[in-house]
N, C-alpha and C. Protein backbone atom coordinates (compact mmCIF):
# COMPACT_ATOMS: atom_id res chain seq x y z
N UNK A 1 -14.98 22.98 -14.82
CA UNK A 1 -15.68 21.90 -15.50
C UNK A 1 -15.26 21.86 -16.97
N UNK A 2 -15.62 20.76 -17.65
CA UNK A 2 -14.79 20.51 -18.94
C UNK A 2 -15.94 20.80 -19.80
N UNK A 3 -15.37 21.78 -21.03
CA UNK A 3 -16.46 22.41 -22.01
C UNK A 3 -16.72 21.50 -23.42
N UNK A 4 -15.11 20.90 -23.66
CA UNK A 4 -15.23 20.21 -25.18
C UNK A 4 -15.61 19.23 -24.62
N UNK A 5 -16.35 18.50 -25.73
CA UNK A 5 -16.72 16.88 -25.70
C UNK A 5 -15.54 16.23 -24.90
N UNK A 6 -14.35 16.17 -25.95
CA UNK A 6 -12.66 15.43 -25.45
C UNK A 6 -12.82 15.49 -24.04
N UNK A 7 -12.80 16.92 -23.76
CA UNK A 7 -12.73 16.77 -21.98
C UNK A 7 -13.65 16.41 -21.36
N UNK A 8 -14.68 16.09 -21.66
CA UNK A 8 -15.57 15.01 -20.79
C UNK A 8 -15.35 14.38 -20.85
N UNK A 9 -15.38 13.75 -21.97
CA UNK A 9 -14.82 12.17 -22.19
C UNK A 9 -13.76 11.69 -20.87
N UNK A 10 -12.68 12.58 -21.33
CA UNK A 10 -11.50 12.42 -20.65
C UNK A 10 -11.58 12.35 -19.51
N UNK A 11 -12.97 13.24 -18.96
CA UNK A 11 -13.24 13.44 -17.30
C UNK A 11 -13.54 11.57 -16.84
N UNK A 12 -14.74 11.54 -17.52
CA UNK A 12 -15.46 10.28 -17.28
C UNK A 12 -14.51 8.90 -16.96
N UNK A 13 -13.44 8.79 -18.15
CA UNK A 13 -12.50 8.25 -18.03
C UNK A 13 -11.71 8.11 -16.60
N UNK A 14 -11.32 8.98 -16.40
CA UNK A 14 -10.59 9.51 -15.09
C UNK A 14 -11.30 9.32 -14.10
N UNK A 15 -11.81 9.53 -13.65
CA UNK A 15 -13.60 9.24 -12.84
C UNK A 15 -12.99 7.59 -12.86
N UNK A 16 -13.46 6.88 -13.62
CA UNK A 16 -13.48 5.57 -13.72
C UNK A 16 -12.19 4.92 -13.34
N UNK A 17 -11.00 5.38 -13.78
CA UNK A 17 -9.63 4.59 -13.38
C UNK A 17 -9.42 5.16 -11.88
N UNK A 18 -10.06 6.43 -11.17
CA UNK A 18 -9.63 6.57 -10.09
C UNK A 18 -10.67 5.38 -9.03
N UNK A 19 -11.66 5.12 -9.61
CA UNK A 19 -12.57 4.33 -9.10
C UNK A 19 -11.99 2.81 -8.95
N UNK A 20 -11.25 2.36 -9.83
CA UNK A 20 -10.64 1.20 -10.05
C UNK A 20 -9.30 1.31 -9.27
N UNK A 21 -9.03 2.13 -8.75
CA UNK A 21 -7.53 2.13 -8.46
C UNK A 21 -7.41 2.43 -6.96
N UNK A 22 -8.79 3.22 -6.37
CA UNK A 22 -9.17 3.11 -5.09
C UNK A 22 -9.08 1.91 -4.22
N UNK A 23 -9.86 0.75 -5.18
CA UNK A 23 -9.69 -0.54 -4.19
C UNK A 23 -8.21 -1.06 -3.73
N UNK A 24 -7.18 -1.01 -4.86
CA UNK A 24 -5.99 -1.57 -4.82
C UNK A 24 -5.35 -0.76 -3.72
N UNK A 25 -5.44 0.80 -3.86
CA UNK A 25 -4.28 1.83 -2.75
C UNK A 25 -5.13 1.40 -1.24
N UNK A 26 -6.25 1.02 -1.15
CA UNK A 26 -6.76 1.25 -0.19
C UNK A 26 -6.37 -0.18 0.50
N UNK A 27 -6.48 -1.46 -0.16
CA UNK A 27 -6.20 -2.70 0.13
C UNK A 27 -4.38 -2.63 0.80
N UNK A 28 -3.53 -2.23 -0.12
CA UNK A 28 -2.20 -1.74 0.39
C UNK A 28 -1.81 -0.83 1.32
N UNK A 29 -2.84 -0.14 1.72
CA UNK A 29 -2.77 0.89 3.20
C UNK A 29 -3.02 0.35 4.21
N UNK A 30 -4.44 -0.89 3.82
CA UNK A 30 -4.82 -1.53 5.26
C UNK A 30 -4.06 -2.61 5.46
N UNK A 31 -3.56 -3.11 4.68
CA UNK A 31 -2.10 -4.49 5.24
C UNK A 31 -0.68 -3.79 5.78
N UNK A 32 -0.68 -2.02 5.57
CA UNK A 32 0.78 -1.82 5.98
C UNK A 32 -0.05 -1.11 7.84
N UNK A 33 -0.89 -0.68 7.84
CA UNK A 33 -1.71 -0.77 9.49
C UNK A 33 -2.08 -1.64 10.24
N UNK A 34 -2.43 -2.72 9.45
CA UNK A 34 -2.54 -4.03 9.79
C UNK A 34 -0.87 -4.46 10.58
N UNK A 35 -0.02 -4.65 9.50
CA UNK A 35 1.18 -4.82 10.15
C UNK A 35 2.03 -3.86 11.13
N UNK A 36 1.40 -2.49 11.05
CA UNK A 36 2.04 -1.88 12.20
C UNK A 36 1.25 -1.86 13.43
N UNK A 37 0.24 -2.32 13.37
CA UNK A 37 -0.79 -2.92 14.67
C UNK A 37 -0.10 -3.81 15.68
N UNK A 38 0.48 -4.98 14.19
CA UNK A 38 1.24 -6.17 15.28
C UNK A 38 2.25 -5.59 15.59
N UNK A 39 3.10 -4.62 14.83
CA UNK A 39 4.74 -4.34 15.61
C UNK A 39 4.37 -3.73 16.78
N UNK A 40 3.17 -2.83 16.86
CA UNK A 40 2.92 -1.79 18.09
C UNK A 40 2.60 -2.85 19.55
N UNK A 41 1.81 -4.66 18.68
CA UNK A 41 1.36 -5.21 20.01
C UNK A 41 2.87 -5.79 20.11
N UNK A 42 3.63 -6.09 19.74
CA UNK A 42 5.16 -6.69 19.81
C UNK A 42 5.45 -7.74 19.45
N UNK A 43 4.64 -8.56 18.55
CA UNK A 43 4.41 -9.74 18.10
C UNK A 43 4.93 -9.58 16.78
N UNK A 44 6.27 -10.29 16.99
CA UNK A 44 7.00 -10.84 15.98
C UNK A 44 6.57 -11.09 14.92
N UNK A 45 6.14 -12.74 15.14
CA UNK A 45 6.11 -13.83 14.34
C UNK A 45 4.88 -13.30 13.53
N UNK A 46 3.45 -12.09 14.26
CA UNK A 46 2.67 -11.76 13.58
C UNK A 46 2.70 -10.92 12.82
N UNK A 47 4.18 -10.01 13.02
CA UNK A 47 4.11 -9.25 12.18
C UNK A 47 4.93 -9.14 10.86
N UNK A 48 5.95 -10.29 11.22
CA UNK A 48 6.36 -10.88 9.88
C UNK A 48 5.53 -11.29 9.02
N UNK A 49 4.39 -12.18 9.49
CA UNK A 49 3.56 -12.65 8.47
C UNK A 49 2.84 -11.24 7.67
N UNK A 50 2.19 -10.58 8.68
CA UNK A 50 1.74 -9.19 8.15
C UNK A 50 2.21 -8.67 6.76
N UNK A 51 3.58 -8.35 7.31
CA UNK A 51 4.51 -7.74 6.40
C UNK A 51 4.29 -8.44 5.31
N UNK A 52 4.36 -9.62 5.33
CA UNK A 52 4.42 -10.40 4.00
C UNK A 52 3.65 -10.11 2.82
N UNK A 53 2.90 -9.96 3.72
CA UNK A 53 1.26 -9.88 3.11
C UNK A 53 1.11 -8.18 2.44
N UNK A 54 1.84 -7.27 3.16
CA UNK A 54 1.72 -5.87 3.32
C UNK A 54 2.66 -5.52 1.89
N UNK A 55 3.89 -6.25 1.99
CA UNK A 55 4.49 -5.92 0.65
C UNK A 55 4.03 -6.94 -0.90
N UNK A 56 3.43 -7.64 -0.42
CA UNK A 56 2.46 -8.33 -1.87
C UNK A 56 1.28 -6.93 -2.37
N UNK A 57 0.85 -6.37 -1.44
CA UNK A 57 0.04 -5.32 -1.60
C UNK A 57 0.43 -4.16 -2.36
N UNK A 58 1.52 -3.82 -1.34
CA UNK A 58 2.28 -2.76 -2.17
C UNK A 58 2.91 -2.91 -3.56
N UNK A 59 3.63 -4.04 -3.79
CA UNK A 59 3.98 -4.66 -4.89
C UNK A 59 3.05 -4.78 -5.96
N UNK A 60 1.56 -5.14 -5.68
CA UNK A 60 0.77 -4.99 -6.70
C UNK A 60 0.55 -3.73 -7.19
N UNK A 61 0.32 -2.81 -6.37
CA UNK A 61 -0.44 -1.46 -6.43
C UNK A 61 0.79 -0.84 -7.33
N UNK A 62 2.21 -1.39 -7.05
CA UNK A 62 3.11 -0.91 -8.27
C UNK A 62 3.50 -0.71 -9.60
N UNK A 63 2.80 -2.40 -9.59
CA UNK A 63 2.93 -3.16 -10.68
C UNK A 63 2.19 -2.65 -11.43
N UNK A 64 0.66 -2.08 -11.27
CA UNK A 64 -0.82 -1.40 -11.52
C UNK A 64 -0.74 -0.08 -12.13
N UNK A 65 0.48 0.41 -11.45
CA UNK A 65 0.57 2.12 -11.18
C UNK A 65 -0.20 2.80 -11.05
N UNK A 66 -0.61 1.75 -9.21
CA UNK A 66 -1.44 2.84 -8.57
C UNK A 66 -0.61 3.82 -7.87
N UNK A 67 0.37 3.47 -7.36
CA UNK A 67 1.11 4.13 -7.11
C UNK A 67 2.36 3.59 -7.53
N UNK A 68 3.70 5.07 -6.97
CA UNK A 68 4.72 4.89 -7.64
C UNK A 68 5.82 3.54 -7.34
N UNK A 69 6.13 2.93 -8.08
CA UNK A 69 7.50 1.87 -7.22
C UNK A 69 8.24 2.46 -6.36
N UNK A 70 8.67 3.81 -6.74
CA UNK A 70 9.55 3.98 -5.78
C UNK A 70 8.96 4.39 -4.07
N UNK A 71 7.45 5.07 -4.08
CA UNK A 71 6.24 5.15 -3.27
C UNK A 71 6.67 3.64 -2.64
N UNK A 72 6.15 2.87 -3.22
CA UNK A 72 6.14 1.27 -2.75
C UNK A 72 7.40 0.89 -2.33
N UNK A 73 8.49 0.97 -2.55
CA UNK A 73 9.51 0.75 -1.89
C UNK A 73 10.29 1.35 -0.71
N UNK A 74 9.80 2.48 -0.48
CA UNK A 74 10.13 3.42 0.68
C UNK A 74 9.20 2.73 1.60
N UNK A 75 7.78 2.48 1.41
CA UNK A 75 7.06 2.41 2.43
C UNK A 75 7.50 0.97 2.58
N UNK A 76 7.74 -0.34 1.94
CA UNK A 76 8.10 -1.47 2.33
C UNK A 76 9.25 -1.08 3.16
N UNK A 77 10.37 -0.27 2.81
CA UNK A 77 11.75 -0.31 3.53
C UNK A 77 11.55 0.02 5.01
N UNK A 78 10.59 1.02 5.41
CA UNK A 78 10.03 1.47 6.72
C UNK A 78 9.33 1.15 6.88
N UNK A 79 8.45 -0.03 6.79
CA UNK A 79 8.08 -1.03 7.56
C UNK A 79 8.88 -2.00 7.62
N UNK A 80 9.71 -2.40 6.81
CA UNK A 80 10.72 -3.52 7.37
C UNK A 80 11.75 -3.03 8.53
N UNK A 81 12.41 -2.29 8.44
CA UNK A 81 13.06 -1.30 9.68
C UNK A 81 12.31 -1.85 11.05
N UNK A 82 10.64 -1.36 11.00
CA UNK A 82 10.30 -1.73 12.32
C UNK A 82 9.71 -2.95 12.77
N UNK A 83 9.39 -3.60 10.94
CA UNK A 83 9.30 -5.42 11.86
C UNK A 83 10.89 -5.66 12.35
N UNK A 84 11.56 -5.42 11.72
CA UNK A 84 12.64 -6.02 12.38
C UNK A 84 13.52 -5.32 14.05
N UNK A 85 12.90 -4.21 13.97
CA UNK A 85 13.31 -3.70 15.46
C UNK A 85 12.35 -4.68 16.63
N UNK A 86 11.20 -4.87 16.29
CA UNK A 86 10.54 -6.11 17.31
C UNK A 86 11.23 -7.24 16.66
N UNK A 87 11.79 -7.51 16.04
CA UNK A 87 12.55 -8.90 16.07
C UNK A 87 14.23 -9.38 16.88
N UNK A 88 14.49 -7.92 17.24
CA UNK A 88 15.42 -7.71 17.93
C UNK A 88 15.35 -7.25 19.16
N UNK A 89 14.13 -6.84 19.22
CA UNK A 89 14.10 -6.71 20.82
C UNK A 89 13.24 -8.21 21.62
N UNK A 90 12.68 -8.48 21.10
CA UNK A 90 11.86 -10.02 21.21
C UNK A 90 12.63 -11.02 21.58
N UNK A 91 14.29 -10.91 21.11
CA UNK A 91 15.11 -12.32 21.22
C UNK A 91 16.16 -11.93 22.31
């Protein structure tokens, strides 16, 4: 536990931006499950849209630094990988 004033402060602080930053990581986790829901049912066209939606998420949460860009770009790249493996097996 924090003894100087500073480090409370600092706690409280922290406390608060993790509180604010919860909604955003959590909003960007449930659009990239969301979209691997539809690749798992095999629906294309739904899970393109998904995706869409899944990397606006991630993209924000970057932009925010809730998490890292490069975090956000790995996980967009592997989900794009597997919308597009149902887009190739679909046609």
């Amino acid at each position: 536990m924090p003894v100087t004033k500073s480090a409370k402060k600092a706690m409280r602080q922290s406390e608060r931006k993790a509180l604010r930053g919860k909604s955003v990581r959590s909003r960007a986790k449930t659009m990239v499950v969301r979209t691997e829901e539809q690749v798992d049912a095999g629906d294309a066209e739904a899970a393109r849209a998904a995706m869409i939606l899944a990397a606006k998420a991630l993209d924000k949460a970057a932009a925010k630094r809730k998490i890292h860009p490069n975090n956000a770009a790995r996980r967009k790249s592997r989900l794009m990988k597997k919308v597009n493996q149902v887009g190739k097996s679909a046609s």
